[in-house]
PDB file of N, CA and C in Angstrom:
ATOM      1  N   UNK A   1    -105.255  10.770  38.651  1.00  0.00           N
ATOM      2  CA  UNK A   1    -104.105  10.848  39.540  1.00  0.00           C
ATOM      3  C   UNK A   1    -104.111   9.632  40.472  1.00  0.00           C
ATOM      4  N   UNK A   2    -102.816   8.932  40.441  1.00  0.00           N
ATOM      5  CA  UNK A   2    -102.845   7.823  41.569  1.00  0.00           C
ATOM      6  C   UNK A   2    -102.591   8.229  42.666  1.00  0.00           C
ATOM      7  N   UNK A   3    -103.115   7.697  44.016  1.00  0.00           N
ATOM      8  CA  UNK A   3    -102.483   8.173  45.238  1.00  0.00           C
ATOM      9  C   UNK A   3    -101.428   7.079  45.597  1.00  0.00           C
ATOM     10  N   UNK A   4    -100.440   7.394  46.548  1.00  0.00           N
ATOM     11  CA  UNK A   4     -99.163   6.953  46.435  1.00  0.00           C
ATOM     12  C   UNK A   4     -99.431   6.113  47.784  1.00  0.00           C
ATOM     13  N   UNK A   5     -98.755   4.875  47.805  1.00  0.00           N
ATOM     14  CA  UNK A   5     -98.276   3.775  48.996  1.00  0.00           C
ATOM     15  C   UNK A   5     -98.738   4.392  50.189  1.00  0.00           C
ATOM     16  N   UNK A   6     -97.614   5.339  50.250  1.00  0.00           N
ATOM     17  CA  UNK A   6     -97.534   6.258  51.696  1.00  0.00           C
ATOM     18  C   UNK A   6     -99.394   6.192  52.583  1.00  0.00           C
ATOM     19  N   UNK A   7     -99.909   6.620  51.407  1.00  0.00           N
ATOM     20  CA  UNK A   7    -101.810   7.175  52.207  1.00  0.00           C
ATOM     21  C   UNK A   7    -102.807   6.168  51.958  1.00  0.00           C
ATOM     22  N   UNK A   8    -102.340   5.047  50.951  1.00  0.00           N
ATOM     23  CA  UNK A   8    -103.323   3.963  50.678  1.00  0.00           C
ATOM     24  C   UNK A   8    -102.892   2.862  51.573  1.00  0.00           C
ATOM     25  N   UNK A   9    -101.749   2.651  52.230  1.00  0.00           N
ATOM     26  CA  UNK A   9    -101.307   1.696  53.126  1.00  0.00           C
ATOM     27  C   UNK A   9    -101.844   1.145  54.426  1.00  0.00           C
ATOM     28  N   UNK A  10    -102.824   2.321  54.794  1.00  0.00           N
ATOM     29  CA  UNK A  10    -103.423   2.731  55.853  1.00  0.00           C
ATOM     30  C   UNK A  10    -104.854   1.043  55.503  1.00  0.00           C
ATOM     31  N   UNK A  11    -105.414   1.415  54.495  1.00  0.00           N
ATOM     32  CA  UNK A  11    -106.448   0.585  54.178  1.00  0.00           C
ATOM     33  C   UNK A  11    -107.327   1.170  54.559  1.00  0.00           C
ATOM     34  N   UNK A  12    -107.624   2.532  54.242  1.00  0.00           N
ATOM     35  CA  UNK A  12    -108.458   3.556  54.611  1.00  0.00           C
ATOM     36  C   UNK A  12    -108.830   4.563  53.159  1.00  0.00           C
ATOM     37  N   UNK A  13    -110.100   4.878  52.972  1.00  0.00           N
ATOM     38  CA  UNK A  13    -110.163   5.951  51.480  1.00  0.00           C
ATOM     39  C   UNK A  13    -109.698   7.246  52.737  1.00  0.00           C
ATOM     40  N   UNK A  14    -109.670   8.102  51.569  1.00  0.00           N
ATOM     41  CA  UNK A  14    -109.107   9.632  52.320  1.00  0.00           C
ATOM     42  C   UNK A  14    -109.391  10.423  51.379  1.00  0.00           C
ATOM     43  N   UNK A  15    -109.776  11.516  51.462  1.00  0.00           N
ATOM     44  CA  UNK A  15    -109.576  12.536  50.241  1.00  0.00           C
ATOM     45  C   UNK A  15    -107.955  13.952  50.625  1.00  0.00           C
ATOM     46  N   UNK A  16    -107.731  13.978  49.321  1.00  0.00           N
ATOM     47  CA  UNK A  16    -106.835  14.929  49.304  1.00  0.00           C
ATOM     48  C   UNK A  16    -106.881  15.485  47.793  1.00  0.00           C
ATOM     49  N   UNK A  17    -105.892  16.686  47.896  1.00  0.00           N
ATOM     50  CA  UNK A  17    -105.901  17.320  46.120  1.00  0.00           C
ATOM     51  C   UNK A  17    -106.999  18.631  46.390  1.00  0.00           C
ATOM     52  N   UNK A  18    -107.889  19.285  46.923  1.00  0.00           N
ATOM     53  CA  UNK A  18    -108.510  19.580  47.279  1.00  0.00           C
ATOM     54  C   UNK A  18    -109.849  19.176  46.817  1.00  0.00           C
ATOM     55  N   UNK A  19    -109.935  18.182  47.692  1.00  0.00           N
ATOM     56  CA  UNK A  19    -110.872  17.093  48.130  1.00  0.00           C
ATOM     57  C   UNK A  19    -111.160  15.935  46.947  1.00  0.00           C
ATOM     58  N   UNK A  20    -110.202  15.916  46.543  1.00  0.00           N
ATOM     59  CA  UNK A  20    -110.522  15.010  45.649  1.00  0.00           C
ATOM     60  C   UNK A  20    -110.478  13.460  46.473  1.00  0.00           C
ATOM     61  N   UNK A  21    -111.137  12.202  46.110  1.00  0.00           N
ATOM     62  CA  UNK A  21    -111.854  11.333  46.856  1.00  0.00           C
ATOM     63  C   UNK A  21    -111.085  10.229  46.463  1.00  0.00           C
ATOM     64  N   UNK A  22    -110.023   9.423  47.408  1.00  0.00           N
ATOM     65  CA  UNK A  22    -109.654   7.903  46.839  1.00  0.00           C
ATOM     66  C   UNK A  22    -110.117   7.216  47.665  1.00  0.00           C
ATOM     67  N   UNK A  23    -110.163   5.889  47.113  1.00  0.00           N
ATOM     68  CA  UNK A  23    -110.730   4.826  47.849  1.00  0.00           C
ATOM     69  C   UNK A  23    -109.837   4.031  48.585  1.00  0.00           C
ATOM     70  N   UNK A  24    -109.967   3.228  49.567  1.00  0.00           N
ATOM     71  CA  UNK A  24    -109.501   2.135  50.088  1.00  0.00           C
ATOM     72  C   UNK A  24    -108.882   1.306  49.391  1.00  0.00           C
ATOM     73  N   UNK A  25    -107.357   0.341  49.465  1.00  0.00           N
ATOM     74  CA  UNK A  25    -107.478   0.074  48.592  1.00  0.00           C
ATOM     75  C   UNK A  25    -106.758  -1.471  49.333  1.00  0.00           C
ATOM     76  N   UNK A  26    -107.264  -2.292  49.682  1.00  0.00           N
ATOM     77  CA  UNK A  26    -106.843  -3.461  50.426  1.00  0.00           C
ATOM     78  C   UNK A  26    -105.601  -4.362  50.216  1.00  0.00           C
ATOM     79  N   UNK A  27    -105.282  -4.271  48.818  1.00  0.00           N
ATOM     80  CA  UNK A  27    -103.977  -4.975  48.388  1.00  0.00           C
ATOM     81  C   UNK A  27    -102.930  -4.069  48.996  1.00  0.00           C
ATOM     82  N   UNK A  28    -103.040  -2.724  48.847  1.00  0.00           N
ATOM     83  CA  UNK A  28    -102.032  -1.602  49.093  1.00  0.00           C
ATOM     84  C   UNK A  28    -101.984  -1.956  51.172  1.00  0.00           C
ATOM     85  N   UNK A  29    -103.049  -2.337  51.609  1.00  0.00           N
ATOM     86  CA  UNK A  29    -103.218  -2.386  52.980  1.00  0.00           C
ATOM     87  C   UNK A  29    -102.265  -3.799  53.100  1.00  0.00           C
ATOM     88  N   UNK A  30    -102.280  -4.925  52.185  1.00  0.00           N
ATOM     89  CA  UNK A  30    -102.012  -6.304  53.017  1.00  0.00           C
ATOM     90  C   UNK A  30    -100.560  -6.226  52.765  1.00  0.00           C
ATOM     91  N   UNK A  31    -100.227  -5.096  51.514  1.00  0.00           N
ATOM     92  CA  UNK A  31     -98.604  -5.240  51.555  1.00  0.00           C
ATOM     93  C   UNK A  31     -97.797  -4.503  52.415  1.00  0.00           C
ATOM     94  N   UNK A  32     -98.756  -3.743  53.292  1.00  0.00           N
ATOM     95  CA  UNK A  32     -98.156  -3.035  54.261  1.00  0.00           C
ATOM     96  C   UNK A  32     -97.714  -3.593  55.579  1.00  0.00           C
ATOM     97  N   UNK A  33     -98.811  -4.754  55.842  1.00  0.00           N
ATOM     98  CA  UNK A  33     -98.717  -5.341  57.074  1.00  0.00           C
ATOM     99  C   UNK A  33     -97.895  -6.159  56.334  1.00  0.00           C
ATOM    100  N   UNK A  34     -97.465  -6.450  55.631  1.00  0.00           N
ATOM    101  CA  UNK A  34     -96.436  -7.670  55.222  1.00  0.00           C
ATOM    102  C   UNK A  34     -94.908  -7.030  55.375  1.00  0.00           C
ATOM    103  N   UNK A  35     -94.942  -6.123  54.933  1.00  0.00           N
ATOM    104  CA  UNK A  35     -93.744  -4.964  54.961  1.00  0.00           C
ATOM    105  C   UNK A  35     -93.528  -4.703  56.126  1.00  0.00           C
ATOM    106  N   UNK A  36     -94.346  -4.103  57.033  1.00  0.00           N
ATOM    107  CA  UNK A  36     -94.250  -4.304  58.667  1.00  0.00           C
ATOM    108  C   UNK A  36     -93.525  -5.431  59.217  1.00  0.00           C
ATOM    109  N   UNK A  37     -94.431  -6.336  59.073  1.00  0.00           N
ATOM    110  CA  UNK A  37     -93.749  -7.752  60.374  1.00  0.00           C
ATOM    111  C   UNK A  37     -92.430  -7.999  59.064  1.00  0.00           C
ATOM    112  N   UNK A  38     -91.699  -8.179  58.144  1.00  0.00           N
ATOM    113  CA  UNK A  38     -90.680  -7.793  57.604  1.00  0.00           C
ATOM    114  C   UNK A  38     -89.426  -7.097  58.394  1.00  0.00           C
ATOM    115  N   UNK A  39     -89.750  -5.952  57.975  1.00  0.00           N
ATOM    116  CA  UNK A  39     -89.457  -5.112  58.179  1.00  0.00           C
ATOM    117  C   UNK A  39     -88.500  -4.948  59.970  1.00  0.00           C
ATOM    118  N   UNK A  40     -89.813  -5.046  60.631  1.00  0.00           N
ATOM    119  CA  UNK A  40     -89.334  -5.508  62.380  1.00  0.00           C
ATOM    120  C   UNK A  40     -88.639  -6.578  62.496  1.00  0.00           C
ATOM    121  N   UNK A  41     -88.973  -7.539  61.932  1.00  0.00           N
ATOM    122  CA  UNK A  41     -88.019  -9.008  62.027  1.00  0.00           C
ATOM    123  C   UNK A  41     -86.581  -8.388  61.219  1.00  0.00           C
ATOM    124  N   UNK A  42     -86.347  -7.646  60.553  1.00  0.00           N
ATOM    125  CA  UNK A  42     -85.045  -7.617  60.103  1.00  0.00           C
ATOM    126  C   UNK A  42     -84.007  -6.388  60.666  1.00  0.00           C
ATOM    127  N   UNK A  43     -85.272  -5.208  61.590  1.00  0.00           N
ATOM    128  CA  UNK A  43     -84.681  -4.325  62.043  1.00  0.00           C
ATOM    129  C   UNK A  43     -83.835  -5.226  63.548  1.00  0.00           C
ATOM    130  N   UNK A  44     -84.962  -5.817  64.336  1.00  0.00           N
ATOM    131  CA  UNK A  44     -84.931  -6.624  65.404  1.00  0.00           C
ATOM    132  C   UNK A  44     -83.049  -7.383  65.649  1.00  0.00           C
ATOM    133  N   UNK A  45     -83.316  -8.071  64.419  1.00  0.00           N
ATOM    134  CA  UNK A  45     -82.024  -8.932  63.831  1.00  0.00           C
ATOM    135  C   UNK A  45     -80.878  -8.240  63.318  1.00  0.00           C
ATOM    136  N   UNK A  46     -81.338  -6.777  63.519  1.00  0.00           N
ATOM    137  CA  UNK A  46     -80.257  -6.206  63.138  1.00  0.00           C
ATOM    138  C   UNK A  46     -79.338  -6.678  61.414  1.00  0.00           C
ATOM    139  N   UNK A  47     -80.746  -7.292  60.617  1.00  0.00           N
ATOM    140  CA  UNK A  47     -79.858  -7.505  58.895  1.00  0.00           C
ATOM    141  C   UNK A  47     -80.236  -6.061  58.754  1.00  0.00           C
ATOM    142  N   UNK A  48     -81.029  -5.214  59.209  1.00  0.00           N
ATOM    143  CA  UNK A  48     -81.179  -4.069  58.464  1.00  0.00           C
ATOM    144  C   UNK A  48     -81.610  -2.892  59.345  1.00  0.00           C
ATOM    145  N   UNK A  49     -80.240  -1.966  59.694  1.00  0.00           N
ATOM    146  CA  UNK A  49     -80.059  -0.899  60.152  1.00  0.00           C
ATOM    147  C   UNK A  49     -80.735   0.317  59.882  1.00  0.00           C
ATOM    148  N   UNK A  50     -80.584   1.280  60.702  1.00  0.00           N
ATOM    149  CA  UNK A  50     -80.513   2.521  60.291  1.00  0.00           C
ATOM    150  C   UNK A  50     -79.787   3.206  60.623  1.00  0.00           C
ATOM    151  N   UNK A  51     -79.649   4.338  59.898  1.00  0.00           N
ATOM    152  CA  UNK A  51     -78.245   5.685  60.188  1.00  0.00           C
ATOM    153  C   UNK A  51     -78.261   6.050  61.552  1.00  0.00           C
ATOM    154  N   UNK A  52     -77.207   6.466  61.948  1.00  0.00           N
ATOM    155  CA  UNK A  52     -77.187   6.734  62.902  1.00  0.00           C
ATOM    156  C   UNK A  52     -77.241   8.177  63.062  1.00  0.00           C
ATOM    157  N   UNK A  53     -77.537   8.626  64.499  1.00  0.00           N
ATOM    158  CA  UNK A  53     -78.005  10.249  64.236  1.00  0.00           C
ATOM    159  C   UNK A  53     -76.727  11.352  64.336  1.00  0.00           C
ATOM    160  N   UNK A  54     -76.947  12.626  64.294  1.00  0.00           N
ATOM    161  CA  UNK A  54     -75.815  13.571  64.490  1.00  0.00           C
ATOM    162  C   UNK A  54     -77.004  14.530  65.094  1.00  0.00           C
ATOM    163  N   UNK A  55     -76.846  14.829  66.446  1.00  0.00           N
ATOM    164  CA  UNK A  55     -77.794  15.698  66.735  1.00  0.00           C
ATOM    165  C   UNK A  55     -76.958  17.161  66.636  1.00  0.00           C
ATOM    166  N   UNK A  56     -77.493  18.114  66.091  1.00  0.00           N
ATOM    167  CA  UNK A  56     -76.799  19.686  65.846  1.00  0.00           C
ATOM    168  C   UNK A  56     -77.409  20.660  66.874  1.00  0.00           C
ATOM    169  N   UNK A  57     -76.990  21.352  67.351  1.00  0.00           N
ATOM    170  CA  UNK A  57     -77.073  22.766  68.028  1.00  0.00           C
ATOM    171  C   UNK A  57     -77.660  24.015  67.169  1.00  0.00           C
ATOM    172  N   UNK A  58     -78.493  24.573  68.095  1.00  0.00           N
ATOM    173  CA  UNK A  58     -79.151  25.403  67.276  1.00  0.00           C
ATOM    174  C   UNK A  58     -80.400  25.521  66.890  1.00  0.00           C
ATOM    175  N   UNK A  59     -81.776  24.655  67.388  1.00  0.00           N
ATOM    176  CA  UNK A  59     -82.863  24.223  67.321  1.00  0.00           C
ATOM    177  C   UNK A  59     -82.924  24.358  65.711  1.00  0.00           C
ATOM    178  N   UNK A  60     -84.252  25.211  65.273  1.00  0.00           N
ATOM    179  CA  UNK A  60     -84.384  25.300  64.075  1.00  0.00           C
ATOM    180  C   UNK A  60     -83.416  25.796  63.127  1.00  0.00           C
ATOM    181  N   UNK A  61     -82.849  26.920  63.598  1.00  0.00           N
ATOM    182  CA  UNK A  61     -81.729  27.836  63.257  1.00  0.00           C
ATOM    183  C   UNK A  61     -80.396  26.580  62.654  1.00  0.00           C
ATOM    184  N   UNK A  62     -80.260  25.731  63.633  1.00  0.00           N
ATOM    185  CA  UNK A  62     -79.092  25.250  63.106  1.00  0.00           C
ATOM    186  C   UNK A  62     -79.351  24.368  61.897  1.00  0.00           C
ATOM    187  N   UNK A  63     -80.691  23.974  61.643  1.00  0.00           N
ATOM    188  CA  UNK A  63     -81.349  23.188  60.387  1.00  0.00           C
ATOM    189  C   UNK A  63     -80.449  23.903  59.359  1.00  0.00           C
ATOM    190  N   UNK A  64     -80.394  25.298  59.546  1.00  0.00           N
ATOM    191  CA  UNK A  64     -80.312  25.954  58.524  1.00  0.00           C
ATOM    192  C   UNK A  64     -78.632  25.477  57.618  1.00  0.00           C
ATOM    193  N   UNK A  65     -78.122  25.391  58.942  1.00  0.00           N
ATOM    194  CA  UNK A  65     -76.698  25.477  58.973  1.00  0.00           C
ATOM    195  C   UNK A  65     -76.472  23.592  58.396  1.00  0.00           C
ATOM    196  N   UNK A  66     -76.962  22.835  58.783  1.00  0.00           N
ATOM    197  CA  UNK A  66     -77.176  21.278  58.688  1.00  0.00           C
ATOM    198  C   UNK A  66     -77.287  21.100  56.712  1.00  0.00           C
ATOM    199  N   UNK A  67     -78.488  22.235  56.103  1.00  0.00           N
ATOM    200  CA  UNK A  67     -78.637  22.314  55.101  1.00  0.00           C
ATOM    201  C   UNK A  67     -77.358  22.548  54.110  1.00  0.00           C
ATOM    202  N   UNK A  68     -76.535  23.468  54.680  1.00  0.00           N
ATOM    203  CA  UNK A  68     -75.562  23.943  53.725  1.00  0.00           C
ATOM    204  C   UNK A  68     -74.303  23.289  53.741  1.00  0.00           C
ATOM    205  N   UNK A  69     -74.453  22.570  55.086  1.00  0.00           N
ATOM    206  CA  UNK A  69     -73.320  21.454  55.021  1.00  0.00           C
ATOM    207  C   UNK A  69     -73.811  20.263  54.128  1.00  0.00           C
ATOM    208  N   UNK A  70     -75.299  20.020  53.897  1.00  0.00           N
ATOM    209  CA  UNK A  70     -75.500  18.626  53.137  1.00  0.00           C
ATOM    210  C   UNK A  70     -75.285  19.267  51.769  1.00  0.00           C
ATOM    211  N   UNK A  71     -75.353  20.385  51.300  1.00  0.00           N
ATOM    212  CA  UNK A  71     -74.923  20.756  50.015  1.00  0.00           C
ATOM    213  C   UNK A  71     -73.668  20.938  49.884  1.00  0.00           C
ATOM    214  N   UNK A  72     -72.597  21.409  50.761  1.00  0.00           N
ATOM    215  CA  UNK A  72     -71.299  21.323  50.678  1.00  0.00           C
ATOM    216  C   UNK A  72     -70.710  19.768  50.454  1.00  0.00           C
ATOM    217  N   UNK A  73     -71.894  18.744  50.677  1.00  0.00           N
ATOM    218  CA  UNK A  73     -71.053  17.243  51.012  1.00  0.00           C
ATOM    219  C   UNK A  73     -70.401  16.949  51.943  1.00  0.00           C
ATOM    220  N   UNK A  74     -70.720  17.727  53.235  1.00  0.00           N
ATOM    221  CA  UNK A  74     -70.173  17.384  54.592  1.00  0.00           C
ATOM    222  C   UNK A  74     -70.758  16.732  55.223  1.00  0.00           C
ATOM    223  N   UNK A  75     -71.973  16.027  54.861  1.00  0.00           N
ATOM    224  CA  UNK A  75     -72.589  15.343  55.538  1.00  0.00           C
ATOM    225  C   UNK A  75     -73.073  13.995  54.562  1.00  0.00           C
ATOM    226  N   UNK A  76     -72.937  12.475  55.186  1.00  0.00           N
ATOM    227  CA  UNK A  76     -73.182  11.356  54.637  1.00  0.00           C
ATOM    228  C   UNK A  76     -73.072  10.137  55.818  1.00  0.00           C
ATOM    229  N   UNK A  77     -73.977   9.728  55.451  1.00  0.00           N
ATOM    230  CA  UNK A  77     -74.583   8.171  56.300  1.00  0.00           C
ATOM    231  C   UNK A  77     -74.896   8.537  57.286  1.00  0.00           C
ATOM    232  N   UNK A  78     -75.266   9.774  57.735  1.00  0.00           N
ATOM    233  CA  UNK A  78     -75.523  10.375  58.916  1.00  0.00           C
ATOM    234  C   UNK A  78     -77.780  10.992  58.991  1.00  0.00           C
ATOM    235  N   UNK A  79     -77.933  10.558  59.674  1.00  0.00           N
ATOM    236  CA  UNK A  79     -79.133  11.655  60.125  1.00  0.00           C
ATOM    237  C   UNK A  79     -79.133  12.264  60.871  1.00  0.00           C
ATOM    238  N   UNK A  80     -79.349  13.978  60.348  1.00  0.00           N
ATOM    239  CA  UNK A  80     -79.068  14.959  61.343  1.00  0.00           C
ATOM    240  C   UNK A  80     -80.809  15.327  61.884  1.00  0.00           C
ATOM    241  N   UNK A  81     -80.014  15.634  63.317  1.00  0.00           N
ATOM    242  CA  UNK A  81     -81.578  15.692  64.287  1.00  0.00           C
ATOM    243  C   UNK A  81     -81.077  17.162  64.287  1.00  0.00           C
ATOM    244  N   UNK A  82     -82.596  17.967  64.984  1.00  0.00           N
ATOM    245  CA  UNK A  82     -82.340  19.032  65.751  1.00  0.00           C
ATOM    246  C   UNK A  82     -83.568  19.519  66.776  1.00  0.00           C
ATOM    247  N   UNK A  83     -83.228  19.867  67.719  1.00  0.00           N
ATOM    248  CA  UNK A  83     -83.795  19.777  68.839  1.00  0.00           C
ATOM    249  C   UNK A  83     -84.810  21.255  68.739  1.00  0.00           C
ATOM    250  N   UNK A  84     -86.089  21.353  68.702  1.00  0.00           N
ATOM    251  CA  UNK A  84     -87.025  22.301  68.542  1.00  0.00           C
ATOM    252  C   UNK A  84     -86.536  23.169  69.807  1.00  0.00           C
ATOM    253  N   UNK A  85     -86.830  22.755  71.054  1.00  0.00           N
ATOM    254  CA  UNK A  85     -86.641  23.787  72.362  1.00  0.00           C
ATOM    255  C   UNK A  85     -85.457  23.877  72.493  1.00  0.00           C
ATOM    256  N   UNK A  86     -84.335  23.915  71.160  1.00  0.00           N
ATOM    257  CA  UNK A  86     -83.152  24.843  71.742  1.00  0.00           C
ATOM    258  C   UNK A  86     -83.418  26.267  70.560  1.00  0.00           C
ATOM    259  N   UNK A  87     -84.660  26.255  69.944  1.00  0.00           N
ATOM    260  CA  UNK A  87     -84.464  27.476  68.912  1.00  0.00           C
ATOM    261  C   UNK A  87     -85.009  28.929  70.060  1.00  0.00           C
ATOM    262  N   UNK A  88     -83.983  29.638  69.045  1.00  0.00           N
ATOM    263  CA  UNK A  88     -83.982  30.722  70.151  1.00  0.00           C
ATOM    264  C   UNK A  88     -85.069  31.745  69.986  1.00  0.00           C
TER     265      UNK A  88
END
């Protein structure tokens, strides 16, 4: 089993899987810091955005409601937030 970008990026071994053991893996580490300062230089410069948010009502509860609108297709280019200390 390969472990994925996401946990080797770190440049750290880790175990997961139940306990199964990966190693460090340094190339996966240098393309991360490369992807980083990237990444900031283009967020910075604004060539490369992100969505903008839709915060919903309803703490967790309204997740629920957020869900059935992204399956209805009422929702696009949007990231919906929701606020934990408004769940009731």
């Amino acid at each position: 089993m390969q472990a994925t970008l996401g946990y080797t990026v770190t440049g750290e071994a880790f175990k997961f899987f139940g306990g199964m053991e990966f190693p460090a893996k340094p190339q996966d580490f240098e393309f991360g810091k490369t992807f980083w300062e990237l990444a900031t230089k283009l967020l910075a410069s604004q060539q490369l955005t992100v969505h903008p948010t839709k915060v919903g009502s309803g703490g967790l509860q309204g997740v629920l409601k957020g869900l059935d609108e992204l399956r209805e297709g009422k929702v696009s280019g949007v990231k919906l937030v929701y606020k934990i200390d408004e769940t009731a």
